[in-house]
Protein backbone atom coordinates (compact mmCIF):
# COMPACT_ATOMS: atom_id res chain seq x y z
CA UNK A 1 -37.04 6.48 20.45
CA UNK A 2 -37.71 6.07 16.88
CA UNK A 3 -35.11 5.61 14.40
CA UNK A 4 -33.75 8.45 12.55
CA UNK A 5 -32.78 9.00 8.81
CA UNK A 6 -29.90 11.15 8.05
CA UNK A 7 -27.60 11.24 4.88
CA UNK A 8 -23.54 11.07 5.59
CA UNK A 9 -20.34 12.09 2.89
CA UNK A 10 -18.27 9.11 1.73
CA UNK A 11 -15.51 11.34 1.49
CA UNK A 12 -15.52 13.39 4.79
CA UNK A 13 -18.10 11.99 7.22
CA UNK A 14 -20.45 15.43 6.76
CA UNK A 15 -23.83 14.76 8.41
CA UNK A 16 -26.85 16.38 7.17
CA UNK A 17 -30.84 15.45 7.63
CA UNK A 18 -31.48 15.74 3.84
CA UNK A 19 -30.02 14.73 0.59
CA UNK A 20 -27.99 17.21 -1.76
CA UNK A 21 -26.12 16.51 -4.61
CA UNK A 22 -22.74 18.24 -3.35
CA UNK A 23 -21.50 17.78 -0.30
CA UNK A 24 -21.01 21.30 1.47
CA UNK A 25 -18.03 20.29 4.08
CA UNK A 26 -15.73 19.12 1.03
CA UNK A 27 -17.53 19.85 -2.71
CA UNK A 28 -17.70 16.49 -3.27
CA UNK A 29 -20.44 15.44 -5.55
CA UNK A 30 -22.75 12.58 -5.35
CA UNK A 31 -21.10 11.68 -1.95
CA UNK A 32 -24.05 11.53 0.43
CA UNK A 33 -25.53 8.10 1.23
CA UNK A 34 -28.53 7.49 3.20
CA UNK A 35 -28.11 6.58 6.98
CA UNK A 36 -30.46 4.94 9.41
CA UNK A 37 -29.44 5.63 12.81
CA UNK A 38 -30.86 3.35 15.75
CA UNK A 39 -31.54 4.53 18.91
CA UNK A 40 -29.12 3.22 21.37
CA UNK A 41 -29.73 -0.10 23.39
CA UNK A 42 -29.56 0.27 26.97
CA UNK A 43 -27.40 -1.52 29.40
CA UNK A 44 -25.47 -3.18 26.73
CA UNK A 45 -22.60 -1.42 27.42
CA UNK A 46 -19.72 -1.09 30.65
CA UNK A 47 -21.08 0.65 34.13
CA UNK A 48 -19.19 3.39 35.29
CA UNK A 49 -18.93 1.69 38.59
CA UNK A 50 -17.14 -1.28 36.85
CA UNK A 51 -14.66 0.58 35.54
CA UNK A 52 -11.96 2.81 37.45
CA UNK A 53 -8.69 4.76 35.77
CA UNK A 54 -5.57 3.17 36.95
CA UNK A 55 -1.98 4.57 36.14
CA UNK A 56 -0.11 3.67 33.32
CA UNK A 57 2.43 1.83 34.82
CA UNK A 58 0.40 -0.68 35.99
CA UNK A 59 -1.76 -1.99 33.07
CA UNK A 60 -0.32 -5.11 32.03
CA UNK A 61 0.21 -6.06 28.73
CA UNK A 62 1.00 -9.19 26.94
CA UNK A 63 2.64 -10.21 23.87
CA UNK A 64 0.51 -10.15 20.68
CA UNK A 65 -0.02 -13.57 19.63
CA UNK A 66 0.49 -14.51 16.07
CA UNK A 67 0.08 -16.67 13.14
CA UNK A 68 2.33 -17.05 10.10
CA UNK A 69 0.39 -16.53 7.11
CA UNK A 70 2.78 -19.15 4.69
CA UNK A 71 3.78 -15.89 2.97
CA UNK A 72 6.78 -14.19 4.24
CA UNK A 73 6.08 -10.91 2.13
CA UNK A 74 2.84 -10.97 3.75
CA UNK A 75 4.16 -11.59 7.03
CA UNK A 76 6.59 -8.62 6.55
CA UNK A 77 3.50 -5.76 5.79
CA UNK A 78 1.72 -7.44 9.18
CA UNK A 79 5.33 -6.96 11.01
CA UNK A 80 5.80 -10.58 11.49
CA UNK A 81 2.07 -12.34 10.92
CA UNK A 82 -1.38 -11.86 11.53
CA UNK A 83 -2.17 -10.66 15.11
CA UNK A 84 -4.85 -13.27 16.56
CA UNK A 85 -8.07 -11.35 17.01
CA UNK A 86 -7.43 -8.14 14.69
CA UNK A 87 -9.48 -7.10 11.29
CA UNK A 88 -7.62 -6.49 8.45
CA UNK A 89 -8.52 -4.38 5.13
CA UNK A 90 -7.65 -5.19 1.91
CA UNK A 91 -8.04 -3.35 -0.89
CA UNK A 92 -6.86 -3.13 -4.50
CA UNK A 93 -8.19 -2.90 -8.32
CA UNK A 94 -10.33 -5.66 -9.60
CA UNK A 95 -8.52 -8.69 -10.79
CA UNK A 96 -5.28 -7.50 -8.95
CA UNK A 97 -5.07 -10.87 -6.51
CA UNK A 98 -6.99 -10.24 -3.63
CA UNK A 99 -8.94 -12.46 -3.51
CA UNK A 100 -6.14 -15.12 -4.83
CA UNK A 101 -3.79 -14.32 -2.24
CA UNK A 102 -6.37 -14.43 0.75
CA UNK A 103 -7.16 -17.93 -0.63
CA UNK A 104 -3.48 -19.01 -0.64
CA UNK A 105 -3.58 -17.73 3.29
CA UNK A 106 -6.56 -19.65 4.24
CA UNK A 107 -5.12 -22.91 2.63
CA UNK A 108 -2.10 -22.01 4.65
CA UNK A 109 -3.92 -21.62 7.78
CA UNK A 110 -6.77 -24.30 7.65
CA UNK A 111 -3.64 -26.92 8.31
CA UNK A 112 -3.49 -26.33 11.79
CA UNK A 113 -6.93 -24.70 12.42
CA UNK A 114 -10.60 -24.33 11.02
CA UNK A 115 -10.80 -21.60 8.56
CA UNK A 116 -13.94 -19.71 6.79
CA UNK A 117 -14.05 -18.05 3.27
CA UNK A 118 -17.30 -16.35 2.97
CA UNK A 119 -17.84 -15.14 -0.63
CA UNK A 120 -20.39 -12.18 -1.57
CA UNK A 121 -19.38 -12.65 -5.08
CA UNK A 122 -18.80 -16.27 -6.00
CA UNK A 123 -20.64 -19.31 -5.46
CA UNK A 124 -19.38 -22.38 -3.64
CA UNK A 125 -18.35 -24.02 -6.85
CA UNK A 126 -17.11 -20.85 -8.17
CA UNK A 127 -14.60 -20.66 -5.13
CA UNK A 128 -13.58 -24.38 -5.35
CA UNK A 129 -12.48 -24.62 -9.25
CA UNK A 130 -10.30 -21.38 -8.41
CA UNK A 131 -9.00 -23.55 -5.10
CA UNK A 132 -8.24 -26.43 -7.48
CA UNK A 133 -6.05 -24.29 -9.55
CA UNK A 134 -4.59 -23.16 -6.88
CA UNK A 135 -4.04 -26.39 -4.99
CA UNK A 136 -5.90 -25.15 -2.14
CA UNK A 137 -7.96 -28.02 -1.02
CA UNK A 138 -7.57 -29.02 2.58
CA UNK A 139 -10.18 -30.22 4.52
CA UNK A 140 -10.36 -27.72 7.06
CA UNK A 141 -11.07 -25.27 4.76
CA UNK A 142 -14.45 -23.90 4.76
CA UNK A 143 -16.58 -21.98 1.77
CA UNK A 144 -19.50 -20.09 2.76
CA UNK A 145 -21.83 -18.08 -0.24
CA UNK A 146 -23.33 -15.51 1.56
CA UNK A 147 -24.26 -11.94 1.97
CA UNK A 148 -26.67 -11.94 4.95
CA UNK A 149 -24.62 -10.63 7.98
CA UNK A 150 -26.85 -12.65 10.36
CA UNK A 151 -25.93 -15.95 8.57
CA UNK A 152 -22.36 -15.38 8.91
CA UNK A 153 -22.69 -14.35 12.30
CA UNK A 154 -24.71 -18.01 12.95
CA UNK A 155 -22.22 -20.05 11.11
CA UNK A 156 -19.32 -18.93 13.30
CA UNK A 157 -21.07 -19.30 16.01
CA UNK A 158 -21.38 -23.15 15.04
CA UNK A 159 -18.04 -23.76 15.07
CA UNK A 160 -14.30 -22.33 16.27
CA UNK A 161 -12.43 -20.84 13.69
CA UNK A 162 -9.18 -19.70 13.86
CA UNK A 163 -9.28 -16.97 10.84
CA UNK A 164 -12.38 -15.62 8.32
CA UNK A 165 -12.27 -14.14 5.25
CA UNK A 166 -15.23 -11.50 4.03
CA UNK A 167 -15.35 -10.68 0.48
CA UNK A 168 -16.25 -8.33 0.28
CA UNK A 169 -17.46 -5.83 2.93
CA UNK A 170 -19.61 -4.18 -0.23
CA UNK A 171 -21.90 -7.13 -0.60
CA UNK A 172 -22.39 -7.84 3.16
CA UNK A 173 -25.56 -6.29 3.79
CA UNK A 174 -28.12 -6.35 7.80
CA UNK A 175 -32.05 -6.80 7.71
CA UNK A 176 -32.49 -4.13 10.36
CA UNK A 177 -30.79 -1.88 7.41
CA UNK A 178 -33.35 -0.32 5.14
CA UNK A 179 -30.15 0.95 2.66
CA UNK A 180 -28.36 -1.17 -0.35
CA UNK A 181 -25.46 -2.85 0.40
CA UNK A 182 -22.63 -0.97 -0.07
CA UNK A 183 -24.17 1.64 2.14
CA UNK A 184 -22.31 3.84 4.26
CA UNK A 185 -24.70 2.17 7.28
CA UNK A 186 -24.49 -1.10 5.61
CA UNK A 187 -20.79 -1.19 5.38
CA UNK A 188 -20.76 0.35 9.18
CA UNK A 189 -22.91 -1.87 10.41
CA UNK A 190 -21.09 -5.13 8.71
CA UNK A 191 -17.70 -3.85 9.85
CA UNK A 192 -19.29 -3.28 13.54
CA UNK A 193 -20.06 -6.71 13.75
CA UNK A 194 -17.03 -8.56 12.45
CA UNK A 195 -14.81 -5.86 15.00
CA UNK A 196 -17.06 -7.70 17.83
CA UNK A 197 -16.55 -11.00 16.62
CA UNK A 198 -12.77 -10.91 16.51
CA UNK A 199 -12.56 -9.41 19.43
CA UNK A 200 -14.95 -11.36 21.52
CA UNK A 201 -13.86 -14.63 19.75
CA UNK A 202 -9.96 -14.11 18.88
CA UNK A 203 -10.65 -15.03 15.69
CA UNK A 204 -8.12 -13.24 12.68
CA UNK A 205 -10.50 -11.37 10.53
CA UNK A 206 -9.69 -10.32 7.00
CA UNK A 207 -12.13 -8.09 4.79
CA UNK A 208 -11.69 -7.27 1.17
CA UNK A 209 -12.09 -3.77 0.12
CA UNK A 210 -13.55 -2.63 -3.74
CA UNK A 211 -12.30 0.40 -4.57
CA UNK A 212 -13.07 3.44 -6.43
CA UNK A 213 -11.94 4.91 -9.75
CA UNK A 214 -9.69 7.18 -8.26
CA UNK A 215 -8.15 4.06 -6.66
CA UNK A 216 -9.40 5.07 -2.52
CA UNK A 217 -11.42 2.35 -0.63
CA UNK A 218 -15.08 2.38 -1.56
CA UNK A 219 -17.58 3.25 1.30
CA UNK A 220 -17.08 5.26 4.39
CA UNK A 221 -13.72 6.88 5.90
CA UNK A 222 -14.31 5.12 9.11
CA UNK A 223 -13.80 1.52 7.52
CA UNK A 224 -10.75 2.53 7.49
CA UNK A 225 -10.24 3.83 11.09
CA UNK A 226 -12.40 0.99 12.56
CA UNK A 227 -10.04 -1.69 11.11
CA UNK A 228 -6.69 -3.01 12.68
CA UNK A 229 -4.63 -2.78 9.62
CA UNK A 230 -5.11 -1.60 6.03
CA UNK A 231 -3.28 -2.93 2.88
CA UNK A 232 -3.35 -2.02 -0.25
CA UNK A 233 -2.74 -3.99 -3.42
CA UNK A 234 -0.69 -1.85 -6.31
CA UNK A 235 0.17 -3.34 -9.97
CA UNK A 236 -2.01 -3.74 -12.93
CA UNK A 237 -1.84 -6.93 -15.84
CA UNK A 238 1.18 -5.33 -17.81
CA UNK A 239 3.25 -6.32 -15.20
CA UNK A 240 3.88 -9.97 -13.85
CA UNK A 241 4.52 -8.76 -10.03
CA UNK A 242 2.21 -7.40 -7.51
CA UNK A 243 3.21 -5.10 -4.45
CA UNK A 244 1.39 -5.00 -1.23
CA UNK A 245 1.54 -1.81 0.93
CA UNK A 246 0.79 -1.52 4.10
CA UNK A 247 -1.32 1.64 4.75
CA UNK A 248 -2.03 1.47 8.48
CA UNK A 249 -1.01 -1.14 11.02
CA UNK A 250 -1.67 -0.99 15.25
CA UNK A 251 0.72 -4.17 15.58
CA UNK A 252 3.66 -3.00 13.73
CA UNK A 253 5.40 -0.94 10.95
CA UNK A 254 2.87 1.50 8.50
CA UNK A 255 6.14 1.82 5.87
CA UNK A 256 6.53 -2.13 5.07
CA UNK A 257 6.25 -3.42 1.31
CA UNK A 258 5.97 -7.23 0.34
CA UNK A 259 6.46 -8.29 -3.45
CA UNK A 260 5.04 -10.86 -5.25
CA UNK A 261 4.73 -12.75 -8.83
CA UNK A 262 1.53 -13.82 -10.41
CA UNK A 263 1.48 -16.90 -12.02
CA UNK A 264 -0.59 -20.14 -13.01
CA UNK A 265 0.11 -21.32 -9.48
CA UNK A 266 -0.78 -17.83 -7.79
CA UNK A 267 0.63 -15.55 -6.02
CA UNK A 268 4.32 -16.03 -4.92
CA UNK A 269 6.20 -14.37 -2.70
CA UNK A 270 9.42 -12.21 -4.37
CA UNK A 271 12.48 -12.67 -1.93
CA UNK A 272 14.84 -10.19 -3.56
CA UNK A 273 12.89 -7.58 -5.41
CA UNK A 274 15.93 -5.51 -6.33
CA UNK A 275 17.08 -7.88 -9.01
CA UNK A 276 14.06 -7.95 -10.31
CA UNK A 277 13.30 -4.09 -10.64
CA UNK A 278 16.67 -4.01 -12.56
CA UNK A 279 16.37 -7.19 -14.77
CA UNK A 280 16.42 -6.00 -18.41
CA UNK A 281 17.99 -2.79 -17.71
CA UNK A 282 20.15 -1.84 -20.57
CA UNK A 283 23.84 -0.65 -20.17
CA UNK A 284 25.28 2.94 -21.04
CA UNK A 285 22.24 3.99 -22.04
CA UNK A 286 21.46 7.95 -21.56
CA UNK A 287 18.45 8.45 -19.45
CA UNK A 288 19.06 5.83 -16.64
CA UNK A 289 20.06 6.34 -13.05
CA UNK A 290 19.84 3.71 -10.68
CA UNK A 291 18.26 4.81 -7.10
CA UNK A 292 18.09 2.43 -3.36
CA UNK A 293 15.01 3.23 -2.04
CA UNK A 294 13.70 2.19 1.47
CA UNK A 295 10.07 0.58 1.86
CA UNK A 296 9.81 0.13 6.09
CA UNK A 297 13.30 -1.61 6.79
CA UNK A 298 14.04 -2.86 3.10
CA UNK A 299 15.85 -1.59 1.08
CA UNK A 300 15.47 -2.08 -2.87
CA UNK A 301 16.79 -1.36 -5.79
CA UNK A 302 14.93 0.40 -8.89
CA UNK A 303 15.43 1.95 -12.41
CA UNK A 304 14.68 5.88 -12.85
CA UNK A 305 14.48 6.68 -17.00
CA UNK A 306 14.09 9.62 -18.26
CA UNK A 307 12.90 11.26 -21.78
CA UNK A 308 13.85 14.16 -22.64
CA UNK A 309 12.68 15.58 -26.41
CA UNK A 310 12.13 18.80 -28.43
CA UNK A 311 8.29 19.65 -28.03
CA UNK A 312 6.06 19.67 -31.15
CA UNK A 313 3.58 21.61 -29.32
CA UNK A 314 2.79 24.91 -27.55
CA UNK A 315 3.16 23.89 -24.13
CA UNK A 316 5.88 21.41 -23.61
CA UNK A 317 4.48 18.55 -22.29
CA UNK A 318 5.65 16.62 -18.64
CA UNK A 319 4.59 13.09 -17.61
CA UNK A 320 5.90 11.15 -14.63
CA UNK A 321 5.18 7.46 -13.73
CA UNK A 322 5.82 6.17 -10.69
CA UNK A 323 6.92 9.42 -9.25
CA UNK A 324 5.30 12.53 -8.12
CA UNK A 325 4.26 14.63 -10.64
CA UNK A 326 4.32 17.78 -8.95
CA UNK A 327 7.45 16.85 -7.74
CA UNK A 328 9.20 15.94 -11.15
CA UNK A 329 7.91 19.69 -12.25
CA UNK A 330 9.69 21.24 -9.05
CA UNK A 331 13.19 19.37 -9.99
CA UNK A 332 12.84 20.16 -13.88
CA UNK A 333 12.92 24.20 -12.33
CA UNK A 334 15.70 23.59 -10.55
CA UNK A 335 17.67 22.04 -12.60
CA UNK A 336 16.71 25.01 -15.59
CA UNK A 337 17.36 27.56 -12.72
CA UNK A 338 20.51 26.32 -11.28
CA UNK A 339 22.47 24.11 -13.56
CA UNK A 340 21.45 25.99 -16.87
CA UNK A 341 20.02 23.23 -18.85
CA UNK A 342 17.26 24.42 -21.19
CA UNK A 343 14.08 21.92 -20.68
CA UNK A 344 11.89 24.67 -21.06
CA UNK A 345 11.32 23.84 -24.64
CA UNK A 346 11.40 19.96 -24.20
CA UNK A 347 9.00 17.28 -23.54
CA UNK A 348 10.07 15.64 -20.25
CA UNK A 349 8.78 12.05 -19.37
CA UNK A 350 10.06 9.97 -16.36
CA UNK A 351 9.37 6.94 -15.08
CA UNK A 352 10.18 4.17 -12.55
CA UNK A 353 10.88 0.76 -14.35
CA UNK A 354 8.91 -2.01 -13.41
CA UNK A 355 5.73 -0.18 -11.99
CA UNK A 356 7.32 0.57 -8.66
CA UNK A 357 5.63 3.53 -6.81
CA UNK A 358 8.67 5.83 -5.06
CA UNK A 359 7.17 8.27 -2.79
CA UNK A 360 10.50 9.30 -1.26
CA UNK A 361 12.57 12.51 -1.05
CA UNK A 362 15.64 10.66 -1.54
CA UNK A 363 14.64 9.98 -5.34
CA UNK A 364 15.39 13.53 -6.10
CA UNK A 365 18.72 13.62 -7.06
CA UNK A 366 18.27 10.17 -9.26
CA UNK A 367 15.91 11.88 -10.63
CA UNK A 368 17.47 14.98 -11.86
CA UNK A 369 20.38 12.60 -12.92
CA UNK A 370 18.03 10.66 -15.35
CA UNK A 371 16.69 13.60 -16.66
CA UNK A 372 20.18 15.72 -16.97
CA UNK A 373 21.35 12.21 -19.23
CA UNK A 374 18.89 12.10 -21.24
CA UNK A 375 19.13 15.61 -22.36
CA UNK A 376 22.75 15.50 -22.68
CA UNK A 377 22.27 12.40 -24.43
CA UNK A 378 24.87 10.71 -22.12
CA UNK A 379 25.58 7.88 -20.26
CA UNK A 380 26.59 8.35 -16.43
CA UNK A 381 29.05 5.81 -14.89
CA UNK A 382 28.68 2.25 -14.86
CA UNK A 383 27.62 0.15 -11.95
CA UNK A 384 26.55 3.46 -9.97
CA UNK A 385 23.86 4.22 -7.38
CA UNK A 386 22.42 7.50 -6.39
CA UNK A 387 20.52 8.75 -3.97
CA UNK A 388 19.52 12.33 -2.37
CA UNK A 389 17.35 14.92 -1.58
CA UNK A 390 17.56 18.22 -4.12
CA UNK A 391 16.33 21.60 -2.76
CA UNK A 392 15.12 24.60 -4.53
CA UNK A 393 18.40 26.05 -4.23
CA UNK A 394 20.13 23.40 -5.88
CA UNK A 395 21.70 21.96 -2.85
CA UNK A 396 21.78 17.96 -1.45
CA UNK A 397 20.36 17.57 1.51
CA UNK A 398 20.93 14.33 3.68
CA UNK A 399 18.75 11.55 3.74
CA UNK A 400 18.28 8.62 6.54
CA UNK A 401 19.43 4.92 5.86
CA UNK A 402 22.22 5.72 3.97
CA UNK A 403 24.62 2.22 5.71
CA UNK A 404 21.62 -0.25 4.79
CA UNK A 405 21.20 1.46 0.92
CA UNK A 406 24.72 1.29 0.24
CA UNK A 407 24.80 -2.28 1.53
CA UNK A 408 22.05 -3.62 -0.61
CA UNK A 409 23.42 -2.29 -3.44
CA UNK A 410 26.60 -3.86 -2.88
CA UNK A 411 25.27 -7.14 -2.91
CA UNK A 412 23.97 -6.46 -6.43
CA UNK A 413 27.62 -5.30 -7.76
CA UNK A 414 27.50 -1.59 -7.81
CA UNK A 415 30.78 -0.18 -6.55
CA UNK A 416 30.42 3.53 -6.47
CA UNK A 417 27.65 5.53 -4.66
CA UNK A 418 26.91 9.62 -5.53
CA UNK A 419 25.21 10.75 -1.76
CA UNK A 420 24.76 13.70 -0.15
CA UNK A 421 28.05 14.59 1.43
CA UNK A 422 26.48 15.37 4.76
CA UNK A 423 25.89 11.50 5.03
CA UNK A 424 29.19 10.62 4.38
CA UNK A 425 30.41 11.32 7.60
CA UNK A 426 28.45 8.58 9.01
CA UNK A 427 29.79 5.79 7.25
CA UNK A 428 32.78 3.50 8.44
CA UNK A 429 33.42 2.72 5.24
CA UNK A 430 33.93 5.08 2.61
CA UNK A 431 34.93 2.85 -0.11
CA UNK A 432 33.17 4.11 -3.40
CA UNK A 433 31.86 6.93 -1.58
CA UNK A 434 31.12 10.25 -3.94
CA UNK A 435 30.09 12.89 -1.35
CA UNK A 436 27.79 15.67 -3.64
CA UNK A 437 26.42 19.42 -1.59
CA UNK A 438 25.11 20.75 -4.89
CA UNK A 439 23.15 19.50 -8.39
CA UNK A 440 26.12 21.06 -10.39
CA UNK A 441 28.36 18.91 -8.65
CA UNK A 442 26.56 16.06 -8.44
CA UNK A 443 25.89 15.81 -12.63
CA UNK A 444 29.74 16.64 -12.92
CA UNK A 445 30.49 13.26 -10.64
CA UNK A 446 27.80 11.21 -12.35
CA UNK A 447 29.74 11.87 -15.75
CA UNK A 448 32.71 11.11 -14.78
């Protein structure tokens, strides 16, 4: 059988035998990337006769075995280190610390194991000037500069090595392959064959990920659904921290969030990111509401502001960063609708200080705080944490982790806490505790 040519969406896997500009499964343009599909090789796979179902209750399972990473925010993401034998995805903007941190984890793990750092991008010497900076120099540390996926494949085959790092998938590129690299088949193919090798050969496998202007991995959907886990690097240069996300994980928690701080000697690891989401933050100032927010099973601590101003132009304008957009435009309705403030002739801009991405319900009512201060032009109470979920009828609906929230911000000296009341119940202790069922009553307690 011969092989076959077919072209295949970035965006939505569509499969089609010819090339068009849009994509007719999803409208996307300039999606469809050439495909050569092999035919199949036979016997390479399991007989039937080998294999037999057998009831759940007895497969056996084992323990994943792990390795600490010498990060502990990276630890936390991989819910509790890297998982011997699994491929991991990272992704992020250029010059975000991908490539920095993945050093920093090889250093870590080449002291008790032979570790590889293959480099599409950089040369040898490239790769050991930005070690030196880093202080990453231990012996067992490998550097490989290479793109050939059948050169990689030979030098692990020379020797055992206990974890690999590819970067990046988009340069890795197979002979038998008649498309660039970067190809939906080339990145396939590449990602086929390092999924084999950690498998086959236990070995930890970590890919970096380029990715696209609109800030998704670059390449296929099913990089992302052939890999073990997938993190994703947020942050940009204005800010001095970095926050890793973990996107998909088979070996523990999808919800976890690790912090770190870029300096000259790399990336460190951020043990208590509360405090530093609210350093700087300005007292009695109109605008501000802090909010507890909970990333997997931590809780933190962040700054919502708000700007509220008379519009100079025909359509008043609203900007959120940090929060939903969409969302922010809901709340601004409700709060016009059922408290009576009139925003509909204002500018509105929020935002989340420190670059922190909340994705949460539960920022709602902080939220709607923020803004209802700023266009009052007054402070709310000292020393104060909210938290909530706002309908569209105005009314606070319960949200879940309300013990660990009010505990963390405890340990940061805020004594009084404006929740929904139907959370108040739970608590043993009640200290502090403003219990809010409307908007109207909850910007009457935050004034007071």
């Amino acid at each position: 059988m011969k092989a076959k040519t077919k072209f295949v969406c970035n965006e939505c896997g569509y499969e089609t035998v010819k090339w068009m500009g849009k994509c007719p499964e999803c409208g996307s343009w300039n999606s469809l990337s050439e495909f050569v599909e092999h035919p199949p090789v036979r016997g390479g796979g399991i007989s039937a006769s080998s294999v037999t179902p057998r009831s759940i209750n007895q497969v056996e399972i084992t323990t994943e075995e792990r390795m600490t990473t010498g990060s502990t925010e990276l630890d936390r993401v991989l819910g509790g280190g890297a998982v011997k034998g699994s491929l991991i995805l990272v992704g992020g903007d250029p010059g975000i610390g991908k490539s920095t941190l993945l050093l920093q984890v090889c250093n870590h793990l080449s002291r008790s194991g032979a570790v590889l750092y293959v480099s599409g991008e950089e040369s040898q010497k490239q790769i050991k000037m930005r070690a030196q900076r880093l202080g990453a120099l231990e012996p067992n540390l490998f550097v490989l500069s290479e793109t050939n996926t059948e050169q990689i494949q030979k030098a692990l085959s020379e020797r055992n090595y206990s974890a690999v790092v590819i970067d990046s998938i988009q340069t890795m590129y197979n002979e038998g392959v008649t498309s660039a690299p970067g190809s939906v088949s080339q990145v396939r193919e590449a990602t086929l064959l390092l999924m084999r090798i950690a498998k086959e050969q236990g070995v930890t496998v970590f890919v970096v990920g380029h990715v696209t202007k609109e800030g998704s991995l670059a390449g296929p959907r099913v990089l992302e659904h052939m890999v073990d886990c997938v993190l994703y690097f947020e942050g940009d240069g204005n800010h001095a921290f970095r926050i890793l996300r973990g996107v998909k994980n088979r070996f523990g928690s999808t919800n976890e969030l690790g912090v770190f701080s870029m300096n000259e000697q790399g990336l460190c690891d951020v043990p208590n990111p509360s405090s530093l989401f609210l350093e700087g933050r300005a007292e009695e100032t109109a605008g501000s509401c802090v909010f507890c927010s909970m990333e997997g099973s931590r809780p933190i601590l962040s700054e919502i502001q708000a700007l509220v101003t008379n519009t100079v132009f025909g359509l008043p304008r609203r900007a959120a960063s940090g929060l939903d957009h969409n969302r922010m435009v809901l709340q601004v309705a409700v709060l016009e609708k059922r408290v009576g403030l009139r925003l509909s002739s204002s500018d509105i801009y929020a935002n989340v200080a420190g670059g922190l991405r909340l994705d949460e319900p539960a920022a709602d009512l902080a939220m709607c705080l923020a803004v209802a201060s700023s266009f009052q032009n007054k402070p709310g109470t000292e020393k104060t944490v909210v938290f909530g979920e706002v309908g569209l009828t105005g009314e606070i609906r319960g949200v879940s982790f309300t013990e660990q929230r009010i505990k963390e911000a405890k340990k940061l000296g805020f004594e009084r806490f404006i929740i929904p009341k139907a959370n108040v119940k739970q608590l043993s202790d009640q200290t502090g505790i403003v219990g809010v069922s409307d908007l109207s009553e909850a910007i009457r307690s935050f004034f007071s």
